[in-house]
Each structure stands twice: as C-alpha cells, then as structure tokens.
PDB file of N, CA and C in Angstrom:
ATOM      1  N   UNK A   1      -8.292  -3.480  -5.066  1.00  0.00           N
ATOM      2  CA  UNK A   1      -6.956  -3.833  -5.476  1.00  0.00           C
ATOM      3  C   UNK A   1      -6.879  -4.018  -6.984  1.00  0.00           C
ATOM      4  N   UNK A   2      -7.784  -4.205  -7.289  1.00  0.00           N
ATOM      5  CA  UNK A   2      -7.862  -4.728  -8.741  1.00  0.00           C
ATOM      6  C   UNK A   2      -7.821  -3.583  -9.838  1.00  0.00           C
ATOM      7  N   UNK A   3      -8.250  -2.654  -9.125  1.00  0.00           N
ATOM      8  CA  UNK A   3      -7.878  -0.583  -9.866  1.00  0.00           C
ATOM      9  C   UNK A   3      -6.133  -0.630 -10.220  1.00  0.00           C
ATOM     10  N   UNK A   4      -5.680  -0.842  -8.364  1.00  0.00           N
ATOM     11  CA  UNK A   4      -4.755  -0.765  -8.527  1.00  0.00           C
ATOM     12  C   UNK A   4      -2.870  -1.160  -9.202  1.00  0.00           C
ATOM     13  N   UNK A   5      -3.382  -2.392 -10.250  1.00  0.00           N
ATOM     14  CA  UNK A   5      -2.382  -2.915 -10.463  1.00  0.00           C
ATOM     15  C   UNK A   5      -1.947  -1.973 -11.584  1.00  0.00           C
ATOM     16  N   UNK A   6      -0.169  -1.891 -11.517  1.00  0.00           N
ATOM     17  CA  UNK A   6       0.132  -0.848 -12.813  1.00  0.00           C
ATOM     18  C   UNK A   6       1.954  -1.742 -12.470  1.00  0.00           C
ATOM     19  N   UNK A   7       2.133  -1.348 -13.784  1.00  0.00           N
ATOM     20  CA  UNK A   7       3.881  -1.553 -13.722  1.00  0.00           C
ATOM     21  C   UNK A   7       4.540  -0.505 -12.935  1.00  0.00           C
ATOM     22  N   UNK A   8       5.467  -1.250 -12.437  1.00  0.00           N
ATOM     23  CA  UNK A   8       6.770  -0.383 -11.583  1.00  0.00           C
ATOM     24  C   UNK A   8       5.723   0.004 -10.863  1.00  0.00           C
ATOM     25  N   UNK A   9       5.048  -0.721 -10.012  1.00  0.00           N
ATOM     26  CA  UNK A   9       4.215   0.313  -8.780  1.00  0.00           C
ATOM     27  C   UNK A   9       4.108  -0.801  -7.513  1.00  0.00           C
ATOM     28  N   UNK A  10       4.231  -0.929  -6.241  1.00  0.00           N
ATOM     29  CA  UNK A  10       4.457  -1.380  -5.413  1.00  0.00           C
ATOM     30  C   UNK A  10       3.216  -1.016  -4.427  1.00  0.00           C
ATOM     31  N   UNK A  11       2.420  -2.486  -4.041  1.00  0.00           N
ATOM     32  CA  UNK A  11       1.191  -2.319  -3.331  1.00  0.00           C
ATOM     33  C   UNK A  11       1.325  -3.257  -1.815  1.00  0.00           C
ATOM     34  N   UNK A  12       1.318  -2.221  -0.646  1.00  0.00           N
ATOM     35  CA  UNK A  12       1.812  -3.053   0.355  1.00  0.00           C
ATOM     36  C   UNK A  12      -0.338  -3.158   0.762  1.00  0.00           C
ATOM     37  N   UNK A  13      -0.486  -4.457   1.582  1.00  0.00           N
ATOM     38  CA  UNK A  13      -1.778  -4.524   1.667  1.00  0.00           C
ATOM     39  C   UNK A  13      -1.420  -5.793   2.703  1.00  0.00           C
ATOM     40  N   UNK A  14      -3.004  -5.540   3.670  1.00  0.00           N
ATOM     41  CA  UNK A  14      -2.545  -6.621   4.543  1.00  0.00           C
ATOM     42  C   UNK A  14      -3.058  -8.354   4.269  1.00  0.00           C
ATOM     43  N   UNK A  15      -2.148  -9.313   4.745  1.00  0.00           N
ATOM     44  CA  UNK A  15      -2.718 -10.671   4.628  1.00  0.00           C
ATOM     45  C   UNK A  15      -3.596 -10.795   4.135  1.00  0.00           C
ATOM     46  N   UNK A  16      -5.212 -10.491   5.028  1.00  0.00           N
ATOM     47  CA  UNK A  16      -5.919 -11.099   4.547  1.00  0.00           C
ATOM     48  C   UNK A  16      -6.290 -11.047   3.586  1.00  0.00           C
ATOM     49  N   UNK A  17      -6.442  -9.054   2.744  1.00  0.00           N
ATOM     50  CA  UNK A  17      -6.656  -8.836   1.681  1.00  0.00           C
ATOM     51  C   UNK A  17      -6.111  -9.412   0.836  1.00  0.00           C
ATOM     52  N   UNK A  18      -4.519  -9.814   0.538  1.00  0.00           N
ATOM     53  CA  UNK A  18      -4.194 -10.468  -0.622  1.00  0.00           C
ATOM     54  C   UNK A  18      -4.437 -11.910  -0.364  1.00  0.00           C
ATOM     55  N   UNK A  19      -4.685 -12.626   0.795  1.00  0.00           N
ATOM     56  CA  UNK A  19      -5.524 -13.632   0.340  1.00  0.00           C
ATOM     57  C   UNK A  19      -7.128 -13.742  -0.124  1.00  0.00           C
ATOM     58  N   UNK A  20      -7.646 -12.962   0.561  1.00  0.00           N
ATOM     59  CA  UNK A  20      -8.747 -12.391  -0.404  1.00  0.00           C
ATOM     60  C   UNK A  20      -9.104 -12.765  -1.695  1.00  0.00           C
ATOM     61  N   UNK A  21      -8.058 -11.451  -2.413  1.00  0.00           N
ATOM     62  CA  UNK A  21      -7.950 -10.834  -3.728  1.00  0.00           C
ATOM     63  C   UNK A  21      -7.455 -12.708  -4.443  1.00  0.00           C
ATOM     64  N   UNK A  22      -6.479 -13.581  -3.801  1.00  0.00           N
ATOM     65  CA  UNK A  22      -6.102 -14.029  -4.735  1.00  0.00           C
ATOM     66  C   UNK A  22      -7.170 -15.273  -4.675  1.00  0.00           C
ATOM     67  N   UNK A  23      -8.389 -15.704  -3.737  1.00  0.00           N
ATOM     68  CA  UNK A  23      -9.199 -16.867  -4.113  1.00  0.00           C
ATOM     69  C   UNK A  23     -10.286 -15.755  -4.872  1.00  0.00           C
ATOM     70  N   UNK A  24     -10.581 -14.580  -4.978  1.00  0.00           N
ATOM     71  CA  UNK A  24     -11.409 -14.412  -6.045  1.00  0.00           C
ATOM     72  C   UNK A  24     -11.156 -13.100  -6.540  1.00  0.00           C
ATOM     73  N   UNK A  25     -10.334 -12.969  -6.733  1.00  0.00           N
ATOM     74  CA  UNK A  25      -9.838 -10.951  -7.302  1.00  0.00           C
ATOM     75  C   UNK A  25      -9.470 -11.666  -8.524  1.00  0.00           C
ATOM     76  N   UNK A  26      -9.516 -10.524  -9.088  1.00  0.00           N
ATOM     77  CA  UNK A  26      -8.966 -10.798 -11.025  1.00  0.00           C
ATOM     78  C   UNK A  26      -8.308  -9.405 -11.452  1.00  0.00           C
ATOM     79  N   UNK A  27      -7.308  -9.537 -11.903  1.00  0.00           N
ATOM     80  CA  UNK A  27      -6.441  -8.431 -12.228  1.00  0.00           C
ATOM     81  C   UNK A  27      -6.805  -8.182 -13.667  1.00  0.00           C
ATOM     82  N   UNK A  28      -7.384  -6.594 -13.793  1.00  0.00           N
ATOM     83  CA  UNK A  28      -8.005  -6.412 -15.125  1.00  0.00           C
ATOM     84  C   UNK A  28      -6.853  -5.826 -16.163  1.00  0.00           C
ATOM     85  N   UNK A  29      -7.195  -4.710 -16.834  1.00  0.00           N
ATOM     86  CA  UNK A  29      -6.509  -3.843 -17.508  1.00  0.00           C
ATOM     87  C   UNK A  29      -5.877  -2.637 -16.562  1.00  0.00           C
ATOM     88  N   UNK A  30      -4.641  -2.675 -17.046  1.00  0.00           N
ATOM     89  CA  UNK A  30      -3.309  -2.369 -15.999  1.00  0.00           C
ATOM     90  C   UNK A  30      -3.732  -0.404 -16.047  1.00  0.00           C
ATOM     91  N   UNK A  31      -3.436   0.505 -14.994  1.00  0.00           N
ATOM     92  CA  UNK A  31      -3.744   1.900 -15.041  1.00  0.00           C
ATOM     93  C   UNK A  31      -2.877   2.172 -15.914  1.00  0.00           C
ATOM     94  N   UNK A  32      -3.570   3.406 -16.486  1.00  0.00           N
ATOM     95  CA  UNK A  32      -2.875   3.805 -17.692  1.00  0.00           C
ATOM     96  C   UNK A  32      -1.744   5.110 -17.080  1.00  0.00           C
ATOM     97  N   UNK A  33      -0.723   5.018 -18.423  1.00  0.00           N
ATOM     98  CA  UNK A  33       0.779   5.584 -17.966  1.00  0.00           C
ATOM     99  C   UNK A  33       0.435   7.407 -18.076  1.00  0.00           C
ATOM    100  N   UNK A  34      -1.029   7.605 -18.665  1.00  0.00           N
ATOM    101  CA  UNK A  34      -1.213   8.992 -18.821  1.00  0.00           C
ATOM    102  C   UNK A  34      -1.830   9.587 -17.735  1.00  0.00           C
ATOM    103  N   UNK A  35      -1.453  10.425 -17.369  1.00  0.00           N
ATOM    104  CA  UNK A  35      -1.361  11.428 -16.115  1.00  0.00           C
ATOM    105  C   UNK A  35      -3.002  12.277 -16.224  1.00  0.00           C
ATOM    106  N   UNK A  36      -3.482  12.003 -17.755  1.00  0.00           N
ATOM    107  CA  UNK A  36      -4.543  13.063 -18.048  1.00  0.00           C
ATOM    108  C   UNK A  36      -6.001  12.561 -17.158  1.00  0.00           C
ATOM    109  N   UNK A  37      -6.228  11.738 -16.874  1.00  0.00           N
ATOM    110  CA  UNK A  37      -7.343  10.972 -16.371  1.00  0.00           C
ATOM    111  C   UNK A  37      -7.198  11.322 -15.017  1.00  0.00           C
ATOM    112  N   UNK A  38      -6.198  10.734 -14.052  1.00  0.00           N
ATOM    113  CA  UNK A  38      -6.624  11.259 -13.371  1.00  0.00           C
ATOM    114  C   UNK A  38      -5.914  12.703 -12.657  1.00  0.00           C
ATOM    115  N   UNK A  39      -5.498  13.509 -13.148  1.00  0.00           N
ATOM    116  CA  UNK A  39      -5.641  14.724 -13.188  1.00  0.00           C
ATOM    117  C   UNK A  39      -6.961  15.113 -13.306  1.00  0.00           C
ATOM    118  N   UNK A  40      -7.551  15.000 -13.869  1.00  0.00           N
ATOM    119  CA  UNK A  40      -9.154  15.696 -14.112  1.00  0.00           C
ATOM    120  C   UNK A  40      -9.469  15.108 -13.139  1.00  0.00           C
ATOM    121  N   UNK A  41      -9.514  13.857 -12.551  1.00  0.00           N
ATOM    122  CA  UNK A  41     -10.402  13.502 -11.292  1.00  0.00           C
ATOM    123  C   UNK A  41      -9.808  14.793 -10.202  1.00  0.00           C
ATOM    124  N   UNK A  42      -8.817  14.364  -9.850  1.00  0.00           N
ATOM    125  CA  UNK A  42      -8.220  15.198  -8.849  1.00  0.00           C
ATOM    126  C   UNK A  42      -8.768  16.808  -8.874  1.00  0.00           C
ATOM    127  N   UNK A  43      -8.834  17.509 -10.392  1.00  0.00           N
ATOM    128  CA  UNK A  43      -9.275  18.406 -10.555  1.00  0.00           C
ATOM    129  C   UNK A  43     -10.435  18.827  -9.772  1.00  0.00           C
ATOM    130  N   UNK A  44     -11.460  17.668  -9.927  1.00  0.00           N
ATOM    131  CA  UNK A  44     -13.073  17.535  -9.716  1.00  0.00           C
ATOM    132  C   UNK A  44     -13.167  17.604  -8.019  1.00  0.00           C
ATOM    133  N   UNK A  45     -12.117  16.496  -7.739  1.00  0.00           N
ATOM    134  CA  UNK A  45     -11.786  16.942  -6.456  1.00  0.00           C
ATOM    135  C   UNK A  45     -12.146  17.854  -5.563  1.00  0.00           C
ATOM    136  N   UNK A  46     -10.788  18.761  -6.207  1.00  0.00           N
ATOM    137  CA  UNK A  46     -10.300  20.126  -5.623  1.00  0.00           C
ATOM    138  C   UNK A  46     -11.631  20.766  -5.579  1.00  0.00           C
ATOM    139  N   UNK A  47     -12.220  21.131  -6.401  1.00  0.00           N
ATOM    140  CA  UNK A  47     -13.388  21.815  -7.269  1.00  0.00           C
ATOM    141  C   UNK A  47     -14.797  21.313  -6.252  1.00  0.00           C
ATOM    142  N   UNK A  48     -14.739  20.777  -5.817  1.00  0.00           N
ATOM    143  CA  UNK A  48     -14.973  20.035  -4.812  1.00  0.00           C
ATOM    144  C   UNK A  48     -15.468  19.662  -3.381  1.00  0.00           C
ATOM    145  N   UNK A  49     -14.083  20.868  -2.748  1.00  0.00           N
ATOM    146  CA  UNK A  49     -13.690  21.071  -1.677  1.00  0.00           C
ATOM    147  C   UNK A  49     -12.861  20.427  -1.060  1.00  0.00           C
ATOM    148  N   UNK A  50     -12.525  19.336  -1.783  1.00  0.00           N
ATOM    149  CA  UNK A  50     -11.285  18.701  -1.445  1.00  0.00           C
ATOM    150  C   UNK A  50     -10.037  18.556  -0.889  1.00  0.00           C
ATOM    151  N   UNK A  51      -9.069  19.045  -0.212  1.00  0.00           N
ATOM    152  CA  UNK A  51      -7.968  19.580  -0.236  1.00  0.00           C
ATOM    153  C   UNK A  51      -6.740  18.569  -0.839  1.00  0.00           C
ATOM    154  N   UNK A  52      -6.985  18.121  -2.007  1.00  0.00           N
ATOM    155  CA  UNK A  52      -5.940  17.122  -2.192  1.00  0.00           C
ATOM    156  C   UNK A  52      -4.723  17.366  -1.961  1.00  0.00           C
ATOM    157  N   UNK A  53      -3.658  18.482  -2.129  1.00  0.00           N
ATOM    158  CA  UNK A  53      -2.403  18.565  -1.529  1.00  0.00           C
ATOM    159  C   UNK A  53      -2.196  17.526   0.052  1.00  0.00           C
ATOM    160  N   UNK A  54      -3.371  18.215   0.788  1.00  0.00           N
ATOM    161  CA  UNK A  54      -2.799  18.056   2.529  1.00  0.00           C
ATOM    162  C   UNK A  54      -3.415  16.136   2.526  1.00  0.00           C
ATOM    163  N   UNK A  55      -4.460  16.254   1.411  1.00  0.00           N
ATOM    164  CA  UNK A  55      -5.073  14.845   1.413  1.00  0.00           C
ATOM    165  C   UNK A  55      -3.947  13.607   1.222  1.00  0.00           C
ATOM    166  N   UNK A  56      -3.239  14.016  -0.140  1.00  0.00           N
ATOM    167  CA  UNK A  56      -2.280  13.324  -0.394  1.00  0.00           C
ATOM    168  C   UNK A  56      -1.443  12.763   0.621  1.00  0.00           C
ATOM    169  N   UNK A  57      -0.998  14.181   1.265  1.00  0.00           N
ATOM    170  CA  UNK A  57       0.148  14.181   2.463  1.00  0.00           C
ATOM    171  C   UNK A  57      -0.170  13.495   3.551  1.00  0.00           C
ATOM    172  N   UNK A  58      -1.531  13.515   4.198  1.00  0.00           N
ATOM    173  CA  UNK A  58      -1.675  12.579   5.169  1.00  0.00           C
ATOM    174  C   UNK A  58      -2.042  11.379   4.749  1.00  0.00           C
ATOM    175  N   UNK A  59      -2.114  10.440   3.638  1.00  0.00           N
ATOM    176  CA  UNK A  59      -2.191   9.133   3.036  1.00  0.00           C
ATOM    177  C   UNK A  59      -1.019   8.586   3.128  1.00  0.00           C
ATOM    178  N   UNK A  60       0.337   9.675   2.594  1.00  0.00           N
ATOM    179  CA  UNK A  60       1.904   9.275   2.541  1.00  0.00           C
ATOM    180  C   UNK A  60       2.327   9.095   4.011  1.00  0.00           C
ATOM    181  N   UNK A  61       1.871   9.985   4.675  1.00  0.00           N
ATOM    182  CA  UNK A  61       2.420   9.663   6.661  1.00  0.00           C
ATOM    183  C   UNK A  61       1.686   8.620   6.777  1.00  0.00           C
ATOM    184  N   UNK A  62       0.287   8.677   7.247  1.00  0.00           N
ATOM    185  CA  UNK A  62      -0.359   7.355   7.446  1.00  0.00           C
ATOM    186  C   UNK A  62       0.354   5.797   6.823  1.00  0.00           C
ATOM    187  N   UNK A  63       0.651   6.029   5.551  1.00  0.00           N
ATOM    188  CA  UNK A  63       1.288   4.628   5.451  1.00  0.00           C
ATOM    189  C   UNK A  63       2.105   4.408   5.669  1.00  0.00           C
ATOM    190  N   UNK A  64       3.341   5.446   5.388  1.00  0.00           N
ATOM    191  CA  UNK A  64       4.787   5.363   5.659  1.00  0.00           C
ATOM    192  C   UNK A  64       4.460   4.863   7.049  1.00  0.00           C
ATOM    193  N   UNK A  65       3.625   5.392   8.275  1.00  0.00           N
ATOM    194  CA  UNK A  65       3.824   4.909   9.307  1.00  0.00           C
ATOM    195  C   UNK A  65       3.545   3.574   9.629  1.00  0.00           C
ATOM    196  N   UNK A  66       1.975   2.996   8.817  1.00  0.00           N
ATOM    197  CA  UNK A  66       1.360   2.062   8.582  1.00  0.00           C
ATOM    198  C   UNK A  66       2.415   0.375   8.574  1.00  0.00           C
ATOM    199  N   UNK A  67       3.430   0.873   7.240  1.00  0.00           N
ATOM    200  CA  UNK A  67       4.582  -0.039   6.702  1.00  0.00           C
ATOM    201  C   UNK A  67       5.527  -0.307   7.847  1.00  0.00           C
ATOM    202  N   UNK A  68       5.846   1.441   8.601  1.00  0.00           N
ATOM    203  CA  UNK A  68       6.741   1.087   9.382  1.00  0.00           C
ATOM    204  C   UNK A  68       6.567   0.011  10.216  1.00  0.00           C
ATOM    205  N   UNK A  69       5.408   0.055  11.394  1.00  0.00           N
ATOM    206  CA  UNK A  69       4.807  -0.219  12.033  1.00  0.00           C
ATOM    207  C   UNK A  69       5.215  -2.036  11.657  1.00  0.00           C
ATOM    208  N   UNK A  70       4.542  -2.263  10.835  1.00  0.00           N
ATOM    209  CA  UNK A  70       4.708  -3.838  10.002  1.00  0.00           C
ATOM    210  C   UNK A  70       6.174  -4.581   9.524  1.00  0.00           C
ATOM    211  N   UNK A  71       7.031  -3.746   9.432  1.00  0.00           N
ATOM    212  CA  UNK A  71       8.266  -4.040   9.503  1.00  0.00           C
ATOM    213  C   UNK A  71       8.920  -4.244  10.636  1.00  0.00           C
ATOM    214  N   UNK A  72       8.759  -3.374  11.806  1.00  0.00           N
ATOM    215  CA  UNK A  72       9.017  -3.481  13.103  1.00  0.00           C
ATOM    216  C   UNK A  72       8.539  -4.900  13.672  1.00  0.00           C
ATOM    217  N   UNK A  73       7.239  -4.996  13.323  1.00  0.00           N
ATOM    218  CA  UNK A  73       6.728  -6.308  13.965  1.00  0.00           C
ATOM    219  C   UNK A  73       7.427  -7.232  13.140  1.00  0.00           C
ATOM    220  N   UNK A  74       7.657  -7.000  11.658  1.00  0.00           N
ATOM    221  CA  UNK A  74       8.495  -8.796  11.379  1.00  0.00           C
ATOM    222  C   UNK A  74      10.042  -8.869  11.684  1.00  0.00           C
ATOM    223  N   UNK A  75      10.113  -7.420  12.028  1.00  0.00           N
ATOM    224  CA  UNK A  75      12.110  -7.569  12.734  1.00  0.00           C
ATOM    225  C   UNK A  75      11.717  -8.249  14.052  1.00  0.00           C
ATOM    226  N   UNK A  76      11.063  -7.784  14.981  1.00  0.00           N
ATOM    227  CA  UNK A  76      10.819  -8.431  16.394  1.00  0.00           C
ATOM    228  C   UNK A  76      10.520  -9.982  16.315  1.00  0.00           C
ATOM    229  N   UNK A  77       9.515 -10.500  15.267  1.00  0.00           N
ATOM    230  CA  UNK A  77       9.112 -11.734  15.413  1.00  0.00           C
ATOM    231  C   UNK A  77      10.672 -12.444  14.639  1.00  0.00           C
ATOM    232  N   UNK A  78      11.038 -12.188  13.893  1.00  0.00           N
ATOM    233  CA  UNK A  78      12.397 -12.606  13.389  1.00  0.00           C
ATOM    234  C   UNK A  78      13.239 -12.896  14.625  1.00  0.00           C
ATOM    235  N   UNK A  79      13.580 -11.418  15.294  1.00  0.00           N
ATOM    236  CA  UNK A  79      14.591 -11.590  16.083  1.00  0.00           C
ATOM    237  C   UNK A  79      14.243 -12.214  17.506  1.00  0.00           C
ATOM    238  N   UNK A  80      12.792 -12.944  17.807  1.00  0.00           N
ATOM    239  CA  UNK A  80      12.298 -13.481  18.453  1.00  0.00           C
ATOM    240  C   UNK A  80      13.176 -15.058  18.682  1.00  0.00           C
ATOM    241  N   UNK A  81      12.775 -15.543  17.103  1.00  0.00           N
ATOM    242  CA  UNK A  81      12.832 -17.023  16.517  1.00  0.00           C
ATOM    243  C   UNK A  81      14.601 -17.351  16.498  1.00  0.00           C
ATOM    244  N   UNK A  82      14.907 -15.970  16.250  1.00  0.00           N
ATOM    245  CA  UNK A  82      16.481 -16.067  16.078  1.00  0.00           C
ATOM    246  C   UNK A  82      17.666 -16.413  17.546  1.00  0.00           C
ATOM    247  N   UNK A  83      16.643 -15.526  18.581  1.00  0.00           N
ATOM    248  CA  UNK A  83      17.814 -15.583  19.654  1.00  0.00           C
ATOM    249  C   UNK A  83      17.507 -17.429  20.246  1.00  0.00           C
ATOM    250  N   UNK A  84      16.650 -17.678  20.428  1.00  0.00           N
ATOM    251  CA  UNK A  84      16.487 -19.263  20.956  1.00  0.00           C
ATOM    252  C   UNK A  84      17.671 -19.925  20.189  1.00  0.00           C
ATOM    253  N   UNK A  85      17.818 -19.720  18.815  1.00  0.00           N
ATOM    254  CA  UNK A  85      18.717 -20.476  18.258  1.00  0.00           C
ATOM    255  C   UNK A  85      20.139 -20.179  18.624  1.00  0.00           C
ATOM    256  N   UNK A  86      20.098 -18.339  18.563  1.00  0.00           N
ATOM    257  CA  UNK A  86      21.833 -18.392  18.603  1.00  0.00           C
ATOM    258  C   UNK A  86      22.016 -18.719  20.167  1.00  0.00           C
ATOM    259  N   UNK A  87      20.800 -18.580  20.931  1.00  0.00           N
ATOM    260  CA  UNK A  87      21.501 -19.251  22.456  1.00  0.00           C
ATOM    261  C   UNK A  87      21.786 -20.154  22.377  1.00  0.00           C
ATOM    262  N   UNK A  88      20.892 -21.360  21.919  1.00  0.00           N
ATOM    263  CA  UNK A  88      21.486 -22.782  21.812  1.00  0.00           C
ATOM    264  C   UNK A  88      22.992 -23.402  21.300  1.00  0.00           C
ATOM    265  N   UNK A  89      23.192 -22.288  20.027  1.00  0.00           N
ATOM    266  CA  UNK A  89      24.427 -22.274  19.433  1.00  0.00           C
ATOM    267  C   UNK A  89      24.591 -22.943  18.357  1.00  0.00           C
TER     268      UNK A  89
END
C-alpha cells in the first residue's frame, strides 16, 4: 500500500489491511505524475511475455466486481439495521 499512495487516486482495500497499514505502514514519497517509469516497466513486461492489455483488463473486472460485491454487502447490512427501525416506527 505504501507504493501505492498518489494524488487524485482512490485505493479501495480490505479492513484488515488498512488497519494493518495504519498501526505500522508509513506513507513514503507519493508516485510520480510521469507516465515514463512505468511505461518502461510495462514495456519489460510485455517483452516478457506478459500480456498486459488482457492483464490490465482482468484486474479492472476482478475489482469492479470485487467493490461491487462489498457494496452490496453494506446496502444489505444497512438495510438490515434499517427495517427493525422503520417497523417499529
């Protein structure tokens, strides 16, 4: 996690990890805004055997589904806590 901190960038991660990260993680020097670094990784990648295109693409489904998944469960536990109340009134 600690690679990952950068401005304007949004890191979904579960519980325990960010409790983790926050009794002993240390947030270093933020990723840099130039594209050139890791481009060449990615390059090395490819070069590689890599398939980063399809790699990419199944990281973006996997989480998109990942998030979904985790949102669903805090609408359900929400709307769990919620109906006891609005029955009561």
């Amino acid at each position: 996690m600690e690679g990952l901190a950068a401005p304007h960038t949004v890191n979904a991660m579960p519980e325990e990890a960010l409790v983790s990260f926050a009794d002993h993680g240390t947030v270093g020097p933020l990723l840099s805004p130039d594209p050139a670094p890791a481009d060449g990784l990615l390059a090395r990648f490819a070069a590689a055997g890599v398939e980063v295109e399809a790699l990419g693409e199944d990281l973006q489904v996997k989480g998109t589904e990942s998030f979904a998944k985790s949102w669903r469960s805090l609408i359900e536990r929400i709307e769990a806590k919620v109906k006891p109340m609005a029955a009561a009134g």
